[in-house]
C-alpha atoms as a PDB file:
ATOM      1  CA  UNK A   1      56.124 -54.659 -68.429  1.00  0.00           C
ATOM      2  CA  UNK A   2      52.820 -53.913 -67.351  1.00  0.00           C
ATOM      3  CA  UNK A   3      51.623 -50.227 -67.422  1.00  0.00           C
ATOM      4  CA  UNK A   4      48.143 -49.436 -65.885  1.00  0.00           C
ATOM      5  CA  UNK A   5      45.553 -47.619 -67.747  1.00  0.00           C
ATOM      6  CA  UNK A   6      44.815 -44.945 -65.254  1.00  0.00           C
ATOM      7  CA  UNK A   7      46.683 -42.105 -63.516  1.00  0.00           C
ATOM      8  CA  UNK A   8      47.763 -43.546 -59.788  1.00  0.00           C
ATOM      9  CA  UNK A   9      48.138 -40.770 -57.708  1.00  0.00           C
ATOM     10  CA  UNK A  10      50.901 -42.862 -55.312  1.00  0.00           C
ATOM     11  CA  UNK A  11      53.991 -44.130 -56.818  1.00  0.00           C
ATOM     12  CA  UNK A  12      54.266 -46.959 -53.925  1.00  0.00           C
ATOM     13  CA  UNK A  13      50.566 -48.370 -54.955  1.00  0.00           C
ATOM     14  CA  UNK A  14      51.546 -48.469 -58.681  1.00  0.00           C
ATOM     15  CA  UNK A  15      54.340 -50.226 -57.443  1.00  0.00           C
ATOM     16  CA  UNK A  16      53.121 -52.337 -54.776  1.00  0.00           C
ATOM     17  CA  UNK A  17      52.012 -54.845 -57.792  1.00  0.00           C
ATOM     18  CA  UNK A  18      55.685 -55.719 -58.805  1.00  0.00           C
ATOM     19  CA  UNK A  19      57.184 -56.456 -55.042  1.00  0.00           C
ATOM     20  CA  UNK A  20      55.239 -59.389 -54.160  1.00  0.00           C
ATOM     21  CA  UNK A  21      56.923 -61.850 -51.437  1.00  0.00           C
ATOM     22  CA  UNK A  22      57.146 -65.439 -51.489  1.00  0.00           C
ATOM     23  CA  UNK A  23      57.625 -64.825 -47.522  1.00  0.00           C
ATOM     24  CA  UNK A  24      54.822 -66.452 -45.191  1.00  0.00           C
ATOM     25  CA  UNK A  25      55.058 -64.623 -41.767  1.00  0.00           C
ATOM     26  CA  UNK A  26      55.728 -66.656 -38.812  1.00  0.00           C
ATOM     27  CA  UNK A  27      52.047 -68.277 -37.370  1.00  0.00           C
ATOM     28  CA  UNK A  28      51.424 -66.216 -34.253  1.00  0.00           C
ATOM     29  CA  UNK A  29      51.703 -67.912 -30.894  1.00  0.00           C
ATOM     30  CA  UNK A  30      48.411 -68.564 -29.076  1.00  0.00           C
ATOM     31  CA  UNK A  31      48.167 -66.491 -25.579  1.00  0.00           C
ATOM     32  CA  UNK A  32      48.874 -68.232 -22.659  1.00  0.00           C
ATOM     33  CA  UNK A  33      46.145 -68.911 -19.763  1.00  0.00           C
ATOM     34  CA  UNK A  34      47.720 -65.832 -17.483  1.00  0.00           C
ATOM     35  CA  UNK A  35      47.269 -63.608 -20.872  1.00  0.00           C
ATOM     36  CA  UNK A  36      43.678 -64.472 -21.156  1.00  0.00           C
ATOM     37  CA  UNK A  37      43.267 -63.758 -17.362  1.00  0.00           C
ATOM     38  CA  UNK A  38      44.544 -60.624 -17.470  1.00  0.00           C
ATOM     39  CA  UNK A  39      42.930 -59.349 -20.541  1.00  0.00           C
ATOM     40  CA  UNK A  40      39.534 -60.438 -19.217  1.00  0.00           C
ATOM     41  CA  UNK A  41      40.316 -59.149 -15.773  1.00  0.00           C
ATOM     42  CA  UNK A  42      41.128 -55.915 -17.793  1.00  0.00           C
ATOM     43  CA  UNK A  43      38.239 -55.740 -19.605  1.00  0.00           C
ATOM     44  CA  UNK A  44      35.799 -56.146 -16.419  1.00  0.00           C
ATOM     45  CA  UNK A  45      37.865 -53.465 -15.050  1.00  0.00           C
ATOM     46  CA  UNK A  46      36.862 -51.117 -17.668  1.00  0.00           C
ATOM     47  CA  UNK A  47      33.402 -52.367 -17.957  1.00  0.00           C
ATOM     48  CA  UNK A  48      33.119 -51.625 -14.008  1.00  0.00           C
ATOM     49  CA  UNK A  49      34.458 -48.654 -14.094  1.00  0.00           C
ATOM     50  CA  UNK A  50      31.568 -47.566 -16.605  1.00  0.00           C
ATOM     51  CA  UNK A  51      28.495 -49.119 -15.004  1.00  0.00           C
ATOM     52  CA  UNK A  52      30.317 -46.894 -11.523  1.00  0.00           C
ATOM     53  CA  UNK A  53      30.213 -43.755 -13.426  1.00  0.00           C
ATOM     54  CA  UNK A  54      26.643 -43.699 -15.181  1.00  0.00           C
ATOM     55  CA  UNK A  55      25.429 -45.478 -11.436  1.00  0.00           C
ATOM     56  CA  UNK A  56      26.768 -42.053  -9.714  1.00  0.00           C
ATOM     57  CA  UNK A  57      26.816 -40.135 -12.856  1.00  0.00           C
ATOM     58  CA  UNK A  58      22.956 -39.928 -13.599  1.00  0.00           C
ATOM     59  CA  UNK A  59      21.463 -39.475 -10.450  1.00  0.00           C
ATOM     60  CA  UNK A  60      23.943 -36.228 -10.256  1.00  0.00           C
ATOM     61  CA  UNK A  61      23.136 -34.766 -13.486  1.00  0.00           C
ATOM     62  CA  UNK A  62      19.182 -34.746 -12.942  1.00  0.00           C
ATOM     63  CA  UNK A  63      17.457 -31.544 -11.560  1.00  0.00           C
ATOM     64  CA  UNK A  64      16.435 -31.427  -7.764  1.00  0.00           C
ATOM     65  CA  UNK A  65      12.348 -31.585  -8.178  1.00  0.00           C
ATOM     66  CA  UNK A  66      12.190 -31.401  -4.453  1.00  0.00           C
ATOM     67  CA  UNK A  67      10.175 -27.667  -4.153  1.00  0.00           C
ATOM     68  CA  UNK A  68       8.116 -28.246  -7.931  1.00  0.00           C
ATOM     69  CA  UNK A  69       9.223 -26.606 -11.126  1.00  0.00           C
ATOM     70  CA  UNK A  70       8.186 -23.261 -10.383  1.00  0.00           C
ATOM     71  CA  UNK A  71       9.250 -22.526  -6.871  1.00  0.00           C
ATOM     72  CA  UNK A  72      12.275 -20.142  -6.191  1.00  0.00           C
ATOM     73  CA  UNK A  73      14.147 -20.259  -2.929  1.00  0.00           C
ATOM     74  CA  UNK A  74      14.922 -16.791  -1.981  1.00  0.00           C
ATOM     75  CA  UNK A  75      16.647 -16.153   1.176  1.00  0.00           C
ATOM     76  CA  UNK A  76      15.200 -13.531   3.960  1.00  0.00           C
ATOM     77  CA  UNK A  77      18.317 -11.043   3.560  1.00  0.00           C
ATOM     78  CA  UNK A  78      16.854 -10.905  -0.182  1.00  0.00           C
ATOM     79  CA  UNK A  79      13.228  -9.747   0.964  1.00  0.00           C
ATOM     80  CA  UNK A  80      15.099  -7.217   3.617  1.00  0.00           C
ATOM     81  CA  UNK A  81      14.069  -8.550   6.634  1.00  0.00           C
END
């Protein structure tokens, strides 16, 4: 019987040599048209949904420049007024 040389620290890969099957799996069947359609369909819905976000997600995340960097808008109650 064969013994490896070196310590296996798994008992199923030291064993996984010996249980070798003769067994081909059956070929897979091919997707049908309607499978491809949807999994496309699918995937431009995700890729959409994406592009959407960063379109209406960057303009809200940059700062309002609209006053410069340096102005402050304080309000008249603040200056007592």
């Amino acid at each position: 019987m064969f013994r490896r040389r070196e310590p296996v620290p798994f008992a199923f890969v030291a064993e996984a040599d010996r249980f070798r099957s003769n067994v081909t799996p059956p070929p897979r069947q091919r997707a049908s048209r309607s499978q491809i359609f949807g999994r496309t369909l699918l995937g431009l819905t995700v890729v959409a949904g994406l592009t959407g976000s960063l379109l209406f997600g960057v303009p809200a995340l940059q700062q309002d420049t609209v006053g410069g960097p340096n102005t402050t808008h304080q309000s008249e109650v603040a200056h007592g007024r």
